[in-house]
C-alpha atoms as a PDB file:
ATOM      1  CA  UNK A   1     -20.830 -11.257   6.008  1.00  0.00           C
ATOM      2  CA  UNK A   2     -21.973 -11.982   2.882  1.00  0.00           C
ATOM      3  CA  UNK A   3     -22.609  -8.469   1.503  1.00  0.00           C
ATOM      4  CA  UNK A   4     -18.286  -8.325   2.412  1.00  0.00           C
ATOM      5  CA  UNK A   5     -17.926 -11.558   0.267  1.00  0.00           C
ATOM      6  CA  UNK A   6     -19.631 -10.264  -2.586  1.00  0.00           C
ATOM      7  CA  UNK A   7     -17.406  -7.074  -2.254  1.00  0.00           C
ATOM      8  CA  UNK A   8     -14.146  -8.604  -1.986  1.00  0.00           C
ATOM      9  CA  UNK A   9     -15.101 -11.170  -4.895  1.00  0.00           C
ATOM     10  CA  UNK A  10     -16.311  -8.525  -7.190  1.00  0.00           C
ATOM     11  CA  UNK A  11     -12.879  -6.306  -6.433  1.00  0.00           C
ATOM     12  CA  UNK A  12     -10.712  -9.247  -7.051  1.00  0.00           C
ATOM     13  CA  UNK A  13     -12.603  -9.959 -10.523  1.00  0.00           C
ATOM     14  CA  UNK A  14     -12.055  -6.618 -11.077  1.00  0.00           C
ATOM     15  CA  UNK A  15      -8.207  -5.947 -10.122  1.00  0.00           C
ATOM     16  CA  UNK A  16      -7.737  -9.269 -12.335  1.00  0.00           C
ATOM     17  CA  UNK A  17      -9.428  -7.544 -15.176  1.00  0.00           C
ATOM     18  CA  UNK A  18      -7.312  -4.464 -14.619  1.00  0.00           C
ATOM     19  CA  UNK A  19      -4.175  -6.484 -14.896  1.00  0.00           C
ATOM     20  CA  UNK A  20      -5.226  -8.006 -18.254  1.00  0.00           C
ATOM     21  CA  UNK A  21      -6.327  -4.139 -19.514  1.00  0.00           C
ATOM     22  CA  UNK A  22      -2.963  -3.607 -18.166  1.00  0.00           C
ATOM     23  CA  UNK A  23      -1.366  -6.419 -20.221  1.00  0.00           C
ATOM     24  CA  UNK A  24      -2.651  -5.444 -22.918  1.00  0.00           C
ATOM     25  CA  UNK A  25      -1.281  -2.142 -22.918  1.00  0.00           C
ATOM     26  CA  UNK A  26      -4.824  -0.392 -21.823  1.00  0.00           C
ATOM     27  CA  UNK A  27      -3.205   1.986 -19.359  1.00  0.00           C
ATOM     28  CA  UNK A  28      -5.574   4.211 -18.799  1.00  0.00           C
ATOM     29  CA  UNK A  29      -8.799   1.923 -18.669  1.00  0.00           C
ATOM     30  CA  UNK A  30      -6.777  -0.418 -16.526  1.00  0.00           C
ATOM     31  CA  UNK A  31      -6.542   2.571 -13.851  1.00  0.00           C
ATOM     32  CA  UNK A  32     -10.290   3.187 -14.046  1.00  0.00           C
ATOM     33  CA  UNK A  33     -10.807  -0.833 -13.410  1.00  0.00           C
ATOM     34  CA  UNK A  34      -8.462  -0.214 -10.829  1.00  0.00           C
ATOM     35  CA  UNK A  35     -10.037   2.014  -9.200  1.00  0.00           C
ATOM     36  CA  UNK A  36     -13.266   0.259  -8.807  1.00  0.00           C
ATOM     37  CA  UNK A  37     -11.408  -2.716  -7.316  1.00  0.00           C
ATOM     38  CA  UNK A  38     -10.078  -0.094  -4.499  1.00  0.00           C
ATOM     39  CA  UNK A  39     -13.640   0.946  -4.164  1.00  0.00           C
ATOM     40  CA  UNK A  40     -14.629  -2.356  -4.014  1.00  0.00           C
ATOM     41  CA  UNK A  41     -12.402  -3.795  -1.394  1.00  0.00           C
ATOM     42  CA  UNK A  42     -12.161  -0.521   0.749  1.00  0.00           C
ATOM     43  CA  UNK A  43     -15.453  -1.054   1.489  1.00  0.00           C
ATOM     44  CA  UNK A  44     -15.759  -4.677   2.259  1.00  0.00           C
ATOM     45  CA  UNK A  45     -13.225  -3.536   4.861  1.00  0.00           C
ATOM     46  CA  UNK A  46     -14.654  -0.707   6.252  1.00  0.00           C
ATOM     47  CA  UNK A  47     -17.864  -3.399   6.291  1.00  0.00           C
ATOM     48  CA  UNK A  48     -16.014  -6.119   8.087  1.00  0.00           C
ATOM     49  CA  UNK A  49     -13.904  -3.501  11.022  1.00  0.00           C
ATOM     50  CA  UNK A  50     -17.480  -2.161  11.333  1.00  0.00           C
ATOM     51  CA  UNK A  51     -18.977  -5.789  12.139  1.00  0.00           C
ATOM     52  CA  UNK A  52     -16.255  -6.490  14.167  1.00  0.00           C
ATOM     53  CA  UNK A  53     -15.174  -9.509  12.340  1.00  0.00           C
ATOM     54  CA  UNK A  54     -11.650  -9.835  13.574  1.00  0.00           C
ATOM     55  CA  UNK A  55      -8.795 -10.473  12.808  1.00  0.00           C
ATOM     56  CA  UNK A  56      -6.850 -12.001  10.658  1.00  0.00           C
ATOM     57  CA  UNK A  57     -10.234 -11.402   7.976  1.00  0.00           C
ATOM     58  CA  UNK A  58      -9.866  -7.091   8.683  1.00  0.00           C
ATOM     59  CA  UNK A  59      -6.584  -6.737   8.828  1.00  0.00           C
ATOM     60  CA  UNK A  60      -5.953  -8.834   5.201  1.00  0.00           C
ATOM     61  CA  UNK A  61      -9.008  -6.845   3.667  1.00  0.00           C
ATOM     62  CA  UNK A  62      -7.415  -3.638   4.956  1.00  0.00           C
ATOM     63  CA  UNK A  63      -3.822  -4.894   3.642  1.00  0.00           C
ATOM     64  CA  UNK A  64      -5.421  -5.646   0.169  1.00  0.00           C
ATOM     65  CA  UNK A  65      -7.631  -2.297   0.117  1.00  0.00           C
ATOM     66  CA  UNK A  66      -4.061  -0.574   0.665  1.00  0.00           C
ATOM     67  CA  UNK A  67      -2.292  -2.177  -2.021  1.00  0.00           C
ATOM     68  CA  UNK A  68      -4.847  -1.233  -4.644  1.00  0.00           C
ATOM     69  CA  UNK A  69      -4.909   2.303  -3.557  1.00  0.00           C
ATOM     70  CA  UNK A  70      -1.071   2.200  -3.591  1.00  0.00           C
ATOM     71  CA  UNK A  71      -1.260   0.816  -7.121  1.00  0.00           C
ATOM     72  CA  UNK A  72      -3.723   3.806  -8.281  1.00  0.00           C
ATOM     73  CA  UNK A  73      -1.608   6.258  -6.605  1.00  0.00           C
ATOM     74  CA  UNK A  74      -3.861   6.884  -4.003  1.00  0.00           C
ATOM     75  CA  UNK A  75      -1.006   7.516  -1.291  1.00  0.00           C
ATOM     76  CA  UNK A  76      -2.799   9.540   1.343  1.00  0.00           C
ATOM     77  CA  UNK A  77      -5.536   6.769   1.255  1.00  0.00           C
ATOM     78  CA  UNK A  78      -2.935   4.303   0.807  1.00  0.00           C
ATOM     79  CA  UNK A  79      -1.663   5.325   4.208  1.00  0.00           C
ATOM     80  CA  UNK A  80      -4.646   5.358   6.452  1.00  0.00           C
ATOM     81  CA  UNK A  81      -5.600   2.100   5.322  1.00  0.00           C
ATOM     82  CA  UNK A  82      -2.608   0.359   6.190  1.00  0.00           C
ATOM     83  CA  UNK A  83      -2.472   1.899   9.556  1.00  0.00           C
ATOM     84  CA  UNK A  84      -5.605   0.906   9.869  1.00  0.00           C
ATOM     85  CA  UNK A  85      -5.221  -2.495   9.414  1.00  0.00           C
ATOM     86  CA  UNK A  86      -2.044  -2.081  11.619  1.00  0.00           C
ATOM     87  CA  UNK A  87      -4.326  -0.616  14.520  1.00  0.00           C
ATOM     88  CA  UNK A  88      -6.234  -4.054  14.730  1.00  0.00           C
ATOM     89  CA  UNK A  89      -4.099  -6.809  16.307  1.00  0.00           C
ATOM     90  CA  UNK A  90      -2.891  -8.571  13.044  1.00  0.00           C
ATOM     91  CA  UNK A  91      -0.739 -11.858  12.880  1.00  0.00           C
ATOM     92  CA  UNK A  92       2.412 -11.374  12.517  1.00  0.00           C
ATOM     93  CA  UNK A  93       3.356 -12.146   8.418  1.00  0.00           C
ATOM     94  CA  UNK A  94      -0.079  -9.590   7.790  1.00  0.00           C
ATOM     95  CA  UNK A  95       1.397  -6.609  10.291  1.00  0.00           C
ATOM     96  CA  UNK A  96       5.034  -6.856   8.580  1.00  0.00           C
ATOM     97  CA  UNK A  97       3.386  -6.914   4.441  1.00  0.00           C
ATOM     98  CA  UNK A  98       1.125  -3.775   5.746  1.00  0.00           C
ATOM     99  CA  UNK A  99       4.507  -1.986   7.513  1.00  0.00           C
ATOM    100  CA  UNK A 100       6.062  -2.510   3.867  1.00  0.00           C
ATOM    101  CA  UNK A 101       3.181  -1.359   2.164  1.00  0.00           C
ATOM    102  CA  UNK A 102       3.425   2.033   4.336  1.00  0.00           C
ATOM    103  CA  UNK A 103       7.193   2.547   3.781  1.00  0.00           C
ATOM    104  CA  UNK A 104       6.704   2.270  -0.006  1.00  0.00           C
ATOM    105  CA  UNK A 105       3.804   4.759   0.394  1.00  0.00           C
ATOM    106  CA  UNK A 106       5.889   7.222   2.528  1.00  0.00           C
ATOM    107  CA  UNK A 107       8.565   6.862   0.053  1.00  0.00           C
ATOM    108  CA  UNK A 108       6.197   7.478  -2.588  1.00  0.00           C
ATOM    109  CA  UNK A 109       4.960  10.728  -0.624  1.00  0.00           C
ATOM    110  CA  UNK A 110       8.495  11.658  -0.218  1.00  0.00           C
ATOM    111  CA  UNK A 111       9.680  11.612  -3.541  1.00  0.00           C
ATOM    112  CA  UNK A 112       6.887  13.120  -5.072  1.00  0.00           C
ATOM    113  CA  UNK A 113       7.827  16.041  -2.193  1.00  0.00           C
ATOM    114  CA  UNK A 114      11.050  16.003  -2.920  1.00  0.00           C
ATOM    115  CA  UNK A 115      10.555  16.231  -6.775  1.00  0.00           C
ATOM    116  CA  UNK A 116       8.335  19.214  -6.610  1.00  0.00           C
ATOM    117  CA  UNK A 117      10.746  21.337  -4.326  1.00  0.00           C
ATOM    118  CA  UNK A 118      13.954  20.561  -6.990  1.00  0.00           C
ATOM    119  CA  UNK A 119      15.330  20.411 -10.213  1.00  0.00           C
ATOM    120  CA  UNK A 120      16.409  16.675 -11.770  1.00  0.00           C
ATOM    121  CA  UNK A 121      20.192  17.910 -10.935  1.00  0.00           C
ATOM    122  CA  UNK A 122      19.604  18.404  -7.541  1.00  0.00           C
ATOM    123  CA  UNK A 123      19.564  15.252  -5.808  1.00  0.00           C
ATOM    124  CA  UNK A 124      22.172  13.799  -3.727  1.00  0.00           C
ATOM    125  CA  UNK A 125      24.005  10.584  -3.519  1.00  0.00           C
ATOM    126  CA  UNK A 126      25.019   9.124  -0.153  1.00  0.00           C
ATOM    127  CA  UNK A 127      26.564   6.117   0.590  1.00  0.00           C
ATOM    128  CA  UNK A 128      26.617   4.829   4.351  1.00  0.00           C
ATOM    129  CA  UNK A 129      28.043   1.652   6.157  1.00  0.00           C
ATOM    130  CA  UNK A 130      26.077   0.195   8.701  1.00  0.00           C
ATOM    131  CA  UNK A 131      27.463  -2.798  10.874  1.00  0.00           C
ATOM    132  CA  UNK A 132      25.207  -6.190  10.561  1.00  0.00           C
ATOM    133  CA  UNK A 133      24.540  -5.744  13.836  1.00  0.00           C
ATOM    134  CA  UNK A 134      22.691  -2.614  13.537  1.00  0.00           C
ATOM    135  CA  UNK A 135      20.858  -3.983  10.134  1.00  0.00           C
ATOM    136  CA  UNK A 136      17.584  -2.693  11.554  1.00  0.00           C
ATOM    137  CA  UNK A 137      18.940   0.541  11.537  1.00  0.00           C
ATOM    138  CA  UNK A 138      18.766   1.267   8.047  1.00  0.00           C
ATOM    139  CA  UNK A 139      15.059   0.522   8.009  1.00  0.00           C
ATOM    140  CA  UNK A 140      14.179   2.789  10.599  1.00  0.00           C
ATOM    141  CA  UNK A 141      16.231   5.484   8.683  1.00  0.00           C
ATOM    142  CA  UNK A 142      14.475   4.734   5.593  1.00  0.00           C
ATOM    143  CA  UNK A 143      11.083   4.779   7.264  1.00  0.00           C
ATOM    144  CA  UNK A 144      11.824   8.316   9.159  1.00  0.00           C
ATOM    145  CA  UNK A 145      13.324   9.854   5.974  1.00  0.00           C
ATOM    146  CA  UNK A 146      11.307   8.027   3.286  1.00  0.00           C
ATOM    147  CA  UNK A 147      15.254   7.287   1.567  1.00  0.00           C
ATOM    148  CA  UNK A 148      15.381   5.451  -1.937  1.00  0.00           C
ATOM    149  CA  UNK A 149      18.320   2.933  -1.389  1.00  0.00           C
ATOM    150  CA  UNK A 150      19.778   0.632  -3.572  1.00  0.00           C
ATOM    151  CA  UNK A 151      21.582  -2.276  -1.568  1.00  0.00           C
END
């Protein structure tokens, strides 16, 4: 447990260094700082689902571990740690911030997809109504299709 302490502390330190490089307008060292928190925190959760800590301890080291490889534009990694964390049995508030964290990454994925395949003039604007009965609808849409919306 304590080698998953020292872990998570140092990747915090580190992310919070990141956002000062960040701050300060050091892009580029601020990724590489980045980066080491990822490193950093993926492993104290790969440390604590391998001790069989539990929950809610994996699933928020798993959440956090997604996040920063979100923020590096890690997507693909992004994405396998959420699940992962989502394949434990998290509390509620943890499940639903990791289920958000994989729809931005899938929308992420998409765009970046989506981008590649077309030319800046060839997107498409849709507008849909959905009745407030069926709000959960549009989130299920957005998750299958990986849709930008603006509400």
């Amino acid at each position: 447990m304590m080698d998953i302490q020292k872990f998570h502390n140092n990747a915090m330190e580190l992310a919070d260094k990141a956002d000062y490089l960040k701050m300060q307008g050091n892009v580029d060292e601020a990724k590489a700082v980045y980066r080491q928190s990822f490193e950093a925190e993926r492993d104290a959760a790969l440390m604590a689902h391998q001790q069989k800590l539990g929950e809610p301890t994996e699933s928020v080291l798993f959440r956090s571990a997604a996040s920063l490889a979100y923020t590096i534009g890690d997507y693909r990694e992004a994405e396998r740690l959420a699940c992962q964390g989502l394949a434990g049995n998290p509390p509620a508030e943890i499940a639903e911030e990791l289920r958000s964290l994989y729809d931005a990454v899938s929308m992420e994925r998409n765009m970046s997809q989506m981008e590649a395949g077309t030319t800046s003039n060839e997107h498409e604007n849709v507008t849909i109504t959905i009745p407030i009965r069926e709000r959960n609808l549009l989130n299920v849409l957005i998750r299958k299709f990986g849709w930008a919306c603006i509400f």
